[in-house]
N, C-alpha and C. Protein backbone atom coordinates (compact mmCIF):
# COMPACT_ATOMS: atom_id res chain seq x y z
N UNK A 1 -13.54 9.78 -0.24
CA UNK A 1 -12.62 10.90 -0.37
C UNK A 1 -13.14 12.09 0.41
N UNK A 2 -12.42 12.71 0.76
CA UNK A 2 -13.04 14.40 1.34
C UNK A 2 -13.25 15.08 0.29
N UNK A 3 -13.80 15.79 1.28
CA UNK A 3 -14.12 17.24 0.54
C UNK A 3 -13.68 18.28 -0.45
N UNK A 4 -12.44 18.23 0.49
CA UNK A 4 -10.93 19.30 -0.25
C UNK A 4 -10.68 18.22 -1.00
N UNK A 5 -9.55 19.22 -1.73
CA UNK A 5 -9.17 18.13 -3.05
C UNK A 5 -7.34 18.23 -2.69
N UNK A 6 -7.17 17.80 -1.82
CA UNK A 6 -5.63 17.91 -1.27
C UNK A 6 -4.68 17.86 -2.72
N UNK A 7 -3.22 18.55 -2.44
CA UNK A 7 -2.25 18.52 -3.59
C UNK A 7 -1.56 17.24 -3.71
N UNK A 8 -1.35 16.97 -2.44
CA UNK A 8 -0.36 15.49 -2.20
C UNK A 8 -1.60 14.24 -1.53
N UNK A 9 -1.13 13.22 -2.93
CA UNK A 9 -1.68 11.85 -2.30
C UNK A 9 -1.58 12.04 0.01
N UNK A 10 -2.96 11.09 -0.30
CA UNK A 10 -2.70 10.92 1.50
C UNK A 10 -2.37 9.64 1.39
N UNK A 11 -1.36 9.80 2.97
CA UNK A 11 -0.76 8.49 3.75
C UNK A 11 -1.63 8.45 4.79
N UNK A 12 -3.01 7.29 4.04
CA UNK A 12 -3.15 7.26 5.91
C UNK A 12 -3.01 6.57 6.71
N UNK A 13 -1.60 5.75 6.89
CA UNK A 13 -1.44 5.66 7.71
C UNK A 13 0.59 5.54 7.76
N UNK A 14 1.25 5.52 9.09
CA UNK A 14 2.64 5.22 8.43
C UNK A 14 3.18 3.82 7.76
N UNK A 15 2.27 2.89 7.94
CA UNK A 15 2.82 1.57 7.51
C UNK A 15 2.08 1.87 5.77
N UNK A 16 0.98 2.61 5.45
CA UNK A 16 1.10 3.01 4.36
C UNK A 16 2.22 3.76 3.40
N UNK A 17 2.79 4.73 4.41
CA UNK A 17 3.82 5.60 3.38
C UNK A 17 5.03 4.66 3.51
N UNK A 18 5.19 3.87 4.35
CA UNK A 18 6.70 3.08 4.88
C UNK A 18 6.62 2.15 3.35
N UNK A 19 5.43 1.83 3.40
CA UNK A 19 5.71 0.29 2.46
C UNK A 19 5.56 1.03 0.98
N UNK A 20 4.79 2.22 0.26
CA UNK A 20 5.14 3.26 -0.81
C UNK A 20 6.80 3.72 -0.73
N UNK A 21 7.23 3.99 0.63
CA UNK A 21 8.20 4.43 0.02
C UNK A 21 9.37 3.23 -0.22
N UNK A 22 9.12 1.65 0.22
CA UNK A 22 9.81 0.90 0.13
C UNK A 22 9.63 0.35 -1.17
N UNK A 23 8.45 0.74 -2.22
CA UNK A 23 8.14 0.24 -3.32
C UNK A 23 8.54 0.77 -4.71
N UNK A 24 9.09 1.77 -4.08
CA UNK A 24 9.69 3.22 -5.16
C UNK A 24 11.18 3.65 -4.42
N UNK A 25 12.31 2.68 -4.93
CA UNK A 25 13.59 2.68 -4.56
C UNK A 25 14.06 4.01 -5.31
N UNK A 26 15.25 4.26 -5.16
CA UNK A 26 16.56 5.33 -5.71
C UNK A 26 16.13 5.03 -7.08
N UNK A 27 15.64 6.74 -7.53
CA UNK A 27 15.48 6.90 -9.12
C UNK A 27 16.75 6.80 -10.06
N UNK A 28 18.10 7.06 -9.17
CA UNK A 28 19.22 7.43 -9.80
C UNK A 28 20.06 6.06 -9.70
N UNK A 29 19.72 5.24 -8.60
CA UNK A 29 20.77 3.96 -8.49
C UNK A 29 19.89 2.85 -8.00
N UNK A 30 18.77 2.98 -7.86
CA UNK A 30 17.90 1.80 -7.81
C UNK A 30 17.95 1.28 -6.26
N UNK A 31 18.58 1.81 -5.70
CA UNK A 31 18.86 1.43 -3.61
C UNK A 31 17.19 1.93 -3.21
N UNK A 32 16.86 0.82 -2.49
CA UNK A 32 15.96 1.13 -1.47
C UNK A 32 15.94 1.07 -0.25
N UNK A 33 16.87 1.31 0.39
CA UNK A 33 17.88 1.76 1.43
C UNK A 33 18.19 2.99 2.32
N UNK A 34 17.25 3.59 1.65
CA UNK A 34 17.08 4.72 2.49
C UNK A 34 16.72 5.28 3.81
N UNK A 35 17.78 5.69 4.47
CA UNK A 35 16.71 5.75 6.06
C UNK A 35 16.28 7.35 6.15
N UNK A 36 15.12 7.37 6.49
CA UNK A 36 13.97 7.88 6.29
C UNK A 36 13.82 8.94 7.43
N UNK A 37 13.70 10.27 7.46
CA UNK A 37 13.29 11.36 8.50
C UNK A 37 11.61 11.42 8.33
N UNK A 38 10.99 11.79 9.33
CA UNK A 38 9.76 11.60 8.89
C UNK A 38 9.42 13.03 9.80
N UNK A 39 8.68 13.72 9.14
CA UNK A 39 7.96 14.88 10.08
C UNK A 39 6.95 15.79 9.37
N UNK A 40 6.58 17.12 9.82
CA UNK A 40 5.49 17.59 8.99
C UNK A 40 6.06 18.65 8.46
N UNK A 41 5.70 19.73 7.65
CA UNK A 41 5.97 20.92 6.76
C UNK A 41 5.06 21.02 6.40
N UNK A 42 5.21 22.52 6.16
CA UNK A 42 3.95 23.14 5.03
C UNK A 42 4.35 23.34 3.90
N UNK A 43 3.33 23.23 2.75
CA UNK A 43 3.81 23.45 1.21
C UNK A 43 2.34 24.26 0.91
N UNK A 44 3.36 25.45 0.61
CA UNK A 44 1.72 26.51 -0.06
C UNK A 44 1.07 26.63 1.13
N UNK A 45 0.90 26.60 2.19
CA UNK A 45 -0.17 27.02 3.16
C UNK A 45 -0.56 25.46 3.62
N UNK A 46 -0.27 24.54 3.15
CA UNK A 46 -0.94 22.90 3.18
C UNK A 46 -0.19 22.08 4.63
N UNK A 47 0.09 21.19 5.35
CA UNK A 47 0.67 20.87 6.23
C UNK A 47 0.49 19.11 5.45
N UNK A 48 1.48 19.25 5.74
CA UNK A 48 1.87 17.49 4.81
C UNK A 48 3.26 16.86 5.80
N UNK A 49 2.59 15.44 5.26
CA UNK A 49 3.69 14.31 5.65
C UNK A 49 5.02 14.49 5.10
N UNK A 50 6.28 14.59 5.18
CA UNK A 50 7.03 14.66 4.74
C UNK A 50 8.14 13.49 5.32
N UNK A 51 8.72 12.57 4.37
CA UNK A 51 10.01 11.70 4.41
C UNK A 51 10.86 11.99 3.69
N UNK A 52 11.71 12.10 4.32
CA UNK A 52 13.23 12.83 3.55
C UNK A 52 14.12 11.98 3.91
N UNK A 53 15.41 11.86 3.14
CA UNK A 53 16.34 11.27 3.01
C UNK A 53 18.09 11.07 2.58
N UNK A 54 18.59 10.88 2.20
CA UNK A 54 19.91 10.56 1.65
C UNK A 54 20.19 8.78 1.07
N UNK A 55 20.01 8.83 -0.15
CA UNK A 55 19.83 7.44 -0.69
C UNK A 55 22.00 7.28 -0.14
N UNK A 56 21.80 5.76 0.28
CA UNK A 56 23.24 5.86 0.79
C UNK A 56 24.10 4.95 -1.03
N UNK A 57 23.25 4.50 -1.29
CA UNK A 57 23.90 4.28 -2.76
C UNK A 57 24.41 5.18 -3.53
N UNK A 58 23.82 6.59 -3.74
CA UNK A 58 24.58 7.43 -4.60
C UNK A 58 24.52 8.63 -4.45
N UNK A 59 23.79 8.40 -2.77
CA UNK A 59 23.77 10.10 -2.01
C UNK A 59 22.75 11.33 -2.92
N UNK A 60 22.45 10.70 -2.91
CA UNK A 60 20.99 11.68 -4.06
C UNK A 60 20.01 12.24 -2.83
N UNK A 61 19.83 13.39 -2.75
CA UNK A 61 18.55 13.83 -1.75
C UNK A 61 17.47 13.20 -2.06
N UNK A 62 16.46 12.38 -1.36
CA UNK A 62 15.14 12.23 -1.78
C UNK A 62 14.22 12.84 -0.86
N UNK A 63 12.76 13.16 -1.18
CA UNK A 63 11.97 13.81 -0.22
C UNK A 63 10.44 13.22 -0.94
N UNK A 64 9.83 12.84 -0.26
CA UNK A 64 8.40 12.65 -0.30
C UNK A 64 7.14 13.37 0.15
N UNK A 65 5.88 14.17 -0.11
CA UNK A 65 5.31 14.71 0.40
C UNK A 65 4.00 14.02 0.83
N UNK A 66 3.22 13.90 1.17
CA UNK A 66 2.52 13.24 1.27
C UNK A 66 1.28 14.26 2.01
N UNK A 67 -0.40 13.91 1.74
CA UNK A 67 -1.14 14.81 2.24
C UNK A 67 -1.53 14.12 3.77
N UNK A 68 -2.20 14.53 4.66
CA UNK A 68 -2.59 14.39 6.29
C UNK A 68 -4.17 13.73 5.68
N UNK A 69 -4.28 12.51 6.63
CA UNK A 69 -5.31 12.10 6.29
C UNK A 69 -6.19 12.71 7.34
N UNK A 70 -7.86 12.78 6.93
CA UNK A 70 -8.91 13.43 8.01
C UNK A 70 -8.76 12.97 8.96
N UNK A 71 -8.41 11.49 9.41
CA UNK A 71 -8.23 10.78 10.83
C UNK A 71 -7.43 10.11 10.89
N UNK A 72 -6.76 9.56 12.10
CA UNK A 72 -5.76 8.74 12.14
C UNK A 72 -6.73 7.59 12.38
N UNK A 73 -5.58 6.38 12.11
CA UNK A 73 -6.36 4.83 12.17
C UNK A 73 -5.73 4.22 12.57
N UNK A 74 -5.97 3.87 14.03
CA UNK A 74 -4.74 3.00 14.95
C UNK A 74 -5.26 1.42 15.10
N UNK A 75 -4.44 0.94 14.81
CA UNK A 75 -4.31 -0.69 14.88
C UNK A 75 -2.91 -1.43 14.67
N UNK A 76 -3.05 -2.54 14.92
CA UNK A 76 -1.29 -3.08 15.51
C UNK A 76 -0.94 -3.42 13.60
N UNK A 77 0.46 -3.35 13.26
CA UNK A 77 0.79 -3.96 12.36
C UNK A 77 0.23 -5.55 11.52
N UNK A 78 -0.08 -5.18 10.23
CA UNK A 78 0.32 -3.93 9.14
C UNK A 78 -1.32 -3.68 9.12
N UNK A 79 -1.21 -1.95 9.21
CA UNK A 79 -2.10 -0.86 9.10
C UNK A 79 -1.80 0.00 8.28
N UNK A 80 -2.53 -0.73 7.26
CA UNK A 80 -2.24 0.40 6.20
C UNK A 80 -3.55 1.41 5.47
N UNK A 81 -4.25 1.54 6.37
CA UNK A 81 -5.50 2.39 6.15
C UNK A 81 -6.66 2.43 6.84
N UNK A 82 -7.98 3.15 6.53
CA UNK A 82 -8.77 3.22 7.09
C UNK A 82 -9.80 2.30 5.90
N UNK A 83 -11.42 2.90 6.09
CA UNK A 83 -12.18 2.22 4.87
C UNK A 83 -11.87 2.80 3.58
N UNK A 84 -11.53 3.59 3.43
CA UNK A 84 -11.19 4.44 2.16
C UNK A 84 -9.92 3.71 0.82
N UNK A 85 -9.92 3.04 0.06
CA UNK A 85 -9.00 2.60 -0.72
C UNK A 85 -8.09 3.59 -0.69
N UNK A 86 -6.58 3.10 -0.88
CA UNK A 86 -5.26 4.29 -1.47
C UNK A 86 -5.65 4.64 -2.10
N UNK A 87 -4.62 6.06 -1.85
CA UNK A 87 -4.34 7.25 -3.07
C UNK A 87 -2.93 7.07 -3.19
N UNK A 88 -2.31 5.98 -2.66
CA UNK A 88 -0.64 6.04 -2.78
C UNK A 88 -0.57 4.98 -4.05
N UNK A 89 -1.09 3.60 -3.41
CA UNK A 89 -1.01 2.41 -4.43
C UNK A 89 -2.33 2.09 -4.75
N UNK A 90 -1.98 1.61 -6.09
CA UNK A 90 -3.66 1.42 -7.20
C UNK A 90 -3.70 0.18 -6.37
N UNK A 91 -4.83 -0.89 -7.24
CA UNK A 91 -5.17 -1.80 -6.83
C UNK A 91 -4.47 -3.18 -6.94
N UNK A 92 -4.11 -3.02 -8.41
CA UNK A 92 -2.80 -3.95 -8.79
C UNK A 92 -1.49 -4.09 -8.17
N UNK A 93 -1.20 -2.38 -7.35
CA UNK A 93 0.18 -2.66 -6.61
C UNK A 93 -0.22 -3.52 -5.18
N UNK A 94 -1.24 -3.08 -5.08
CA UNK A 94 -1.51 -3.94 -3.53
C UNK A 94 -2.01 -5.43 -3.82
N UNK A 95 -1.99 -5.72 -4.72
CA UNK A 95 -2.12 -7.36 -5.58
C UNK A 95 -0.88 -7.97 -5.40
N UNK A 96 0.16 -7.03 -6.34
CA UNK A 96 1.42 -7.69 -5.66
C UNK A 96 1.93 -7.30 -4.74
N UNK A 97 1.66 -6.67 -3.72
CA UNK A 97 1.93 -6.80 -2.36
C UNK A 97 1.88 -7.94 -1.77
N UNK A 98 0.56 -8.57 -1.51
CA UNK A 98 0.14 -9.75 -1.07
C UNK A 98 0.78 -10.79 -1.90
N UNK A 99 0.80 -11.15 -3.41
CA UNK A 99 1.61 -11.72 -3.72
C UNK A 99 3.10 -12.37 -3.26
N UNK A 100 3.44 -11.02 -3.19
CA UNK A 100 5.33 -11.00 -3.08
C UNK A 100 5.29 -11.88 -1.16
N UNK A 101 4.27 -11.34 -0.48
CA UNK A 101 4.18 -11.88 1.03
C UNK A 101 3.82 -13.34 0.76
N UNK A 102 2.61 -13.40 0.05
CA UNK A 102 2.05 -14.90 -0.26
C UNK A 102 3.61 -15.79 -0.22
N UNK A 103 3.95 -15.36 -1.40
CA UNK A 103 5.29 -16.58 -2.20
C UNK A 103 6.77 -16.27 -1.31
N UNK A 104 6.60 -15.52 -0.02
CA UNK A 104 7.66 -15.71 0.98
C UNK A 104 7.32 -16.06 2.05
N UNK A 105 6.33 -16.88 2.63
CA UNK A 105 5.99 -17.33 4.10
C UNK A 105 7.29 -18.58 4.35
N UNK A 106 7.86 -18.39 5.57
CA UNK A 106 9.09 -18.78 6.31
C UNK A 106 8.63 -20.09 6.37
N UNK A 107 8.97 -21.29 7.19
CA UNK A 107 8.75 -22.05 7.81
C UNK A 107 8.28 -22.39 9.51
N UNK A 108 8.71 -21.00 10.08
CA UNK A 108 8.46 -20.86 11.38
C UNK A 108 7.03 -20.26 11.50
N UNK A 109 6.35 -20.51 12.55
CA UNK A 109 4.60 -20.43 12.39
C UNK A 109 4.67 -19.15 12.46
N UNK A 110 4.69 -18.58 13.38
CA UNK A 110 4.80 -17.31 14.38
C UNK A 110 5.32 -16.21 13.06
N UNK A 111 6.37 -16.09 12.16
CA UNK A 111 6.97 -15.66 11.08
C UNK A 111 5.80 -15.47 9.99
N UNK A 112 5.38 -17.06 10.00
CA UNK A 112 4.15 -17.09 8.48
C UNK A 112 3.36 -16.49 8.87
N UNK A 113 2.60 -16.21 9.94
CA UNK A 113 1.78 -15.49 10.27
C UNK A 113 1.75 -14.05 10.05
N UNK A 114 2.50 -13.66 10.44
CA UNK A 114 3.10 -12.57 10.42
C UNK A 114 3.26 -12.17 8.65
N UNK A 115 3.77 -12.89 7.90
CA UNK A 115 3.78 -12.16 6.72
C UNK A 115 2.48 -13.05 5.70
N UNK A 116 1.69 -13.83 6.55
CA UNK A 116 -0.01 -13.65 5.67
C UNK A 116 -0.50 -12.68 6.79
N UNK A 117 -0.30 -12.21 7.47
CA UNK A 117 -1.01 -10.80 8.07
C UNK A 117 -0.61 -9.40 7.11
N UNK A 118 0.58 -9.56 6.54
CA UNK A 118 0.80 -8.51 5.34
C UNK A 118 -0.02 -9.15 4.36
N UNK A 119 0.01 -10.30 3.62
CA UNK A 119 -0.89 -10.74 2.65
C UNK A 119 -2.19 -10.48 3.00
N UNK A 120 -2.56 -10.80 3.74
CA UNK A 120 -4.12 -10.33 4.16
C UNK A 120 -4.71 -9.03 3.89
N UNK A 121 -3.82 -8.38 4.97
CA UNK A 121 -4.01 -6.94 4.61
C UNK A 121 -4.03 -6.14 3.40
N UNK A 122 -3.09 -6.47 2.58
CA UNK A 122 -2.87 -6.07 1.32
C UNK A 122 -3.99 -6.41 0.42
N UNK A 123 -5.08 -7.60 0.49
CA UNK A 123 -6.12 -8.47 -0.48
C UNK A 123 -6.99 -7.19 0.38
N UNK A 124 -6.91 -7.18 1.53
CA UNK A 124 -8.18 -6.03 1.75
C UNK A 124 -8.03 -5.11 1.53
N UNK A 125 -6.71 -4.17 1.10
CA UNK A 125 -6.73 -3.21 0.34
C UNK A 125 -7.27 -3.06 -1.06
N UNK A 126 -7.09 -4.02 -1.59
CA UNK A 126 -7.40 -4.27 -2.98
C UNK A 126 -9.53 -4.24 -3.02
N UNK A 127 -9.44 -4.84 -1.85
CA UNK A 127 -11.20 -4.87 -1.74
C UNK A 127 -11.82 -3.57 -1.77
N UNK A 128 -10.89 -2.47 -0.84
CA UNK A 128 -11.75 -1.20 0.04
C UNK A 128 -11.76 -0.56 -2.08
N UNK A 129 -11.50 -1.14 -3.06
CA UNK A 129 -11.46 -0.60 -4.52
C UNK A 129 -12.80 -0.55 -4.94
N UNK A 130 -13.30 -1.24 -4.76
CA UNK A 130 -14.81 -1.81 -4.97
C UNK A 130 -16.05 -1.14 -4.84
N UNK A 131 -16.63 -0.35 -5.64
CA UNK A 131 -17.53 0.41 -5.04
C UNK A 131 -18.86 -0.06 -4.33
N UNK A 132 -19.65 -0.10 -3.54
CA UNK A 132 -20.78 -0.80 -2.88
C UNK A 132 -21.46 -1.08 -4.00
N UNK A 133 -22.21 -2.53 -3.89
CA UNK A 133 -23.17 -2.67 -4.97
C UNK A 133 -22.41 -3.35 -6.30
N UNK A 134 -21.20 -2.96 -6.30
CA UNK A 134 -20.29 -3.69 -7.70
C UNK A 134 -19.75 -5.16 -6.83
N UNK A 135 -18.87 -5.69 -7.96
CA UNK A 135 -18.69 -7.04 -7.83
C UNK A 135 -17.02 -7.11 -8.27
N UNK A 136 -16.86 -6.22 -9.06
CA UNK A 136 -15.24 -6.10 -9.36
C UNK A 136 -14.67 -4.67 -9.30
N UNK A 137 -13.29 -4.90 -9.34
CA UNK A 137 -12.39 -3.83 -9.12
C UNK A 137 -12.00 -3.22 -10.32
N UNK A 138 -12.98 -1.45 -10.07
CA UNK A 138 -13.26 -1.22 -11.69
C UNK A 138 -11.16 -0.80 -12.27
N UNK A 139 -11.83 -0.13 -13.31
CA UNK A 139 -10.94 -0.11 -14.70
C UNK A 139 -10.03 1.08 -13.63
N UNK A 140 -10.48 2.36 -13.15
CA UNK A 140 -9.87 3.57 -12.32
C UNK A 140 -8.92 3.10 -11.22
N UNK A 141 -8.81 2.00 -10.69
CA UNK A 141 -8.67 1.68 -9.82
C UNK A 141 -7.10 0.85 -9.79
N UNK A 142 -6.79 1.13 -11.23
CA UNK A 142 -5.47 0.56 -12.04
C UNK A 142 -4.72 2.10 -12.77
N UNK A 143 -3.77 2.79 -11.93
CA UNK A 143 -3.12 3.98 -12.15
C UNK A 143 -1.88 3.98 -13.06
N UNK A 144 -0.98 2.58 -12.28
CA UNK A 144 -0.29 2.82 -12.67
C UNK A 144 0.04 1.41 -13.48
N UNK A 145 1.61 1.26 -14.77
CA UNK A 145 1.69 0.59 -15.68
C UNK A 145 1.87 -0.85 -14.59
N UNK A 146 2.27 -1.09 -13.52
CA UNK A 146 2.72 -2.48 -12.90
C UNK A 146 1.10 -2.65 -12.13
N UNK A 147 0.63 -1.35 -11.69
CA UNK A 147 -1.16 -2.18 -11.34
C UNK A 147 -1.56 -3.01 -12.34
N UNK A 148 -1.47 -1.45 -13.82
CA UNK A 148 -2.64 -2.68 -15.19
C UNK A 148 -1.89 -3.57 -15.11
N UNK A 149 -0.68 -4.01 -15.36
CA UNK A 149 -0.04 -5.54 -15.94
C UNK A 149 -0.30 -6.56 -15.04
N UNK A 150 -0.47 -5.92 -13.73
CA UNK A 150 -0.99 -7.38 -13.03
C UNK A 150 -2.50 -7.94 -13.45
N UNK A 151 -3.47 -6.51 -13.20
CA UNK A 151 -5.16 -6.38 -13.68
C UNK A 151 -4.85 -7.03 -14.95
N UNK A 152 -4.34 -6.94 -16.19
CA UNK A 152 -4.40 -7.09 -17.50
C UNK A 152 -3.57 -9.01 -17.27
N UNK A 153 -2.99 -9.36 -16.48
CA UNK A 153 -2.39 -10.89 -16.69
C UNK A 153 -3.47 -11.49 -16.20
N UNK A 154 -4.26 -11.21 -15.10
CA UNK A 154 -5.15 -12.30 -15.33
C UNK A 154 -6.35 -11.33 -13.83
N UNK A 155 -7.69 -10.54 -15.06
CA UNK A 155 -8.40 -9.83 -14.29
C UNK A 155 -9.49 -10.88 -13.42
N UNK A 156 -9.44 -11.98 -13.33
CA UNK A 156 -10.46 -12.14 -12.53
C UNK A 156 -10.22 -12.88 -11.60
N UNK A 157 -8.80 -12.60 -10.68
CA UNK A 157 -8.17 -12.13 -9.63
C UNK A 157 -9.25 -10.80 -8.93
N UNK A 158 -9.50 -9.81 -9.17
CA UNK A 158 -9.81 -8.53 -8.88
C UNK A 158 -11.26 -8.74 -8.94
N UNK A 159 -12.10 -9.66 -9.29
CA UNK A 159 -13.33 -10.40 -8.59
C UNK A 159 -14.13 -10.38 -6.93
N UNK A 160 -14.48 -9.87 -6.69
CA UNK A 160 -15.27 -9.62 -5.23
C UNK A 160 -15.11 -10.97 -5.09
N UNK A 161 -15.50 -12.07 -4.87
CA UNK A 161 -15.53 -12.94 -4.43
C UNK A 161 -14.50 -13.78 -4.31
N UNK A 162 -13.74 -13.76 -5.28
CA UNK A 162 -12.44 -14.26 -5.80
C UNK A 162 -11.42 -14.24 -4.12
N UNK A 163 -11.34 -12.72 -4.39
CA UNK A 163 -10.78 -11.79 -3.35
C UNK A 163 -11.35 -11.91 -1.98
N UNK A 164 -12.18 -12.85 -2.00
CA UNK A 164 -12.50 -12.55 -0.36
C UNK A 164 -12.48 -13.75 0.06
N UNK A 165 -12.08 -15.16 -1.02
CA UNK A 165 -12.26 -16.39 -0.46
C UNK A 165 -9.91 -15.98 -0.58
N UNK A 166 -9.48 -15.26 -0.99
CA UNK A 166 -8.11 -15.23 -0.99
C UNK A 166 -7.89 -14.48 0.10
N UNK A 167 -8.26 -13.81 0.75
CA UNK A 167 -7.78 -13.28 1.83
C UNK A 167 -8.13 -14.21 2.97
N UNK A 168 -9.46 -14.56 3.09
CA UNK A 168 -9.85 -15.23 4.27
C UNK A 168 -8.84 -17.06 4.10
N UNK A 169 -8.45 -17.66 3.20
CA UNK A 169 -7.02 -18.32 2.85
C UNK A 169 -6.53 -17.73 3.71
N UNK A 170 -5.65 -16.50 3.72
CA UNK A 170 -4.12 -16.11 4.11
C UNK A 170 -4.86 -15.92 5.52
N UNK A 171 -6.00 -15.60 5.99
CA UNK A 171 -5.98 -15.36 7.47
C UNK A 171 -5.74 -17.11 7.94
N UNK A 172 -6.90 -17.68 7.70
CA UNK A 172 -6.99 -18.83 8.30
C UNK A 172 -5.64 -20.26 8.23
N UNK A 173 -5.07 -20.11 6.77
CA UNK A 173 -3.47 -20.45 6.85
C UNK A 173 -2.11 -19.96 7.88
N UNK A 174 -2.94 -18.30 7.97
CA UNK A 174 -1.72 -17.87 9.16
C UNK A 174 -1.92 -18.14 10.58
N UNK A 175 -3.01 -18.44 10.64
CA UNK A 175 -4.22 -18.71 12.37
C UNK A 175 -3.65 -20.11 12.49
N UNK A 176 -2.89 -20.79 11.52
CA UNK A 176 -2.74 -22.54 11.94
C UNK A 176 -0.99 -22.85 12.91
């Protein structure tokens, strides 16, 4: 983490805030459908990410703020961070991330690849949770009620080792 203690979670990166804001549909009609303005503003003196919108289901304004991460982190899709675990999704949401990718790989190679490269990515999000020296993905690291229920159905998933023979799976299944 830095230094400052920023107001708004950081996005660091956009395939981070893209796939948060695809995970948190229309509060009022449940559409996740939203197409998305993306640019910066200040709030209080602060300079933040901002995605704004018009949910087309029931026309509700939405707006997201989001804090500027210390560096950008460029790499080809899906980039969804640097070494630093989220501040957007706990550890459990990026569990079923990879999940939901796991239990939809296509039949076309080129396709599966492509979405165990989201599975992948997502198991190494869940890793960067881990503090050096530990072995599991502590108790803090579960924010919200759909993280614990995944952590709480079956925690030793969230196992250092567990987790690293499951990701290196989704690479080497998508490499075939």
């Amino acid at each position: 983490m830095s230094e400052y203690d920023p107001k708004y979670a950081i996005a660091r990166t956009d395939d981070e805030a893209v796939l948060y804001l695809e995970l948190h549909p229309c509060p009022d009609c449940g559409s996740a459908d939203t197409p998305w303005e993306q640019g910066l503003t200040d709030e209080d003196g602060e300079l933040v990410i901002s995605y704004s919108g018009v949910c087309p289901g029931c026309e509700a304004e939405r707006e997201y703020l989001f804090g500027m991460p210390e560096r950008e982190t460029f790499a080809p899709f899906p980039n969804f961070g640097g070494p630093e675990p989220s501040e957007l999704l706990d550890a459990g949401q990026w569990m079923q991330v990879a999940d939901s990718a796991a239990g939809s790989v296509p039949d076309d190679q080129a396709e599966a690849a492509y979405v165990l490269s989201i599975a992948r990515a997502a198991v190494e999000e869940v890793v960067k949770f881990i503090p050096p020296g530990t072995l599991t993905v502590p108790d803090d690291a579960f924010w919200t009620d759909e993280g614990r229920d995944v952590r709480n159905a079956e925690p030793g998933r969230f196992r250092l080792e567990r987790l690293l023979v499951v990701r290196d799976s989704y690479r080497d299944t998508g490499a075939n």
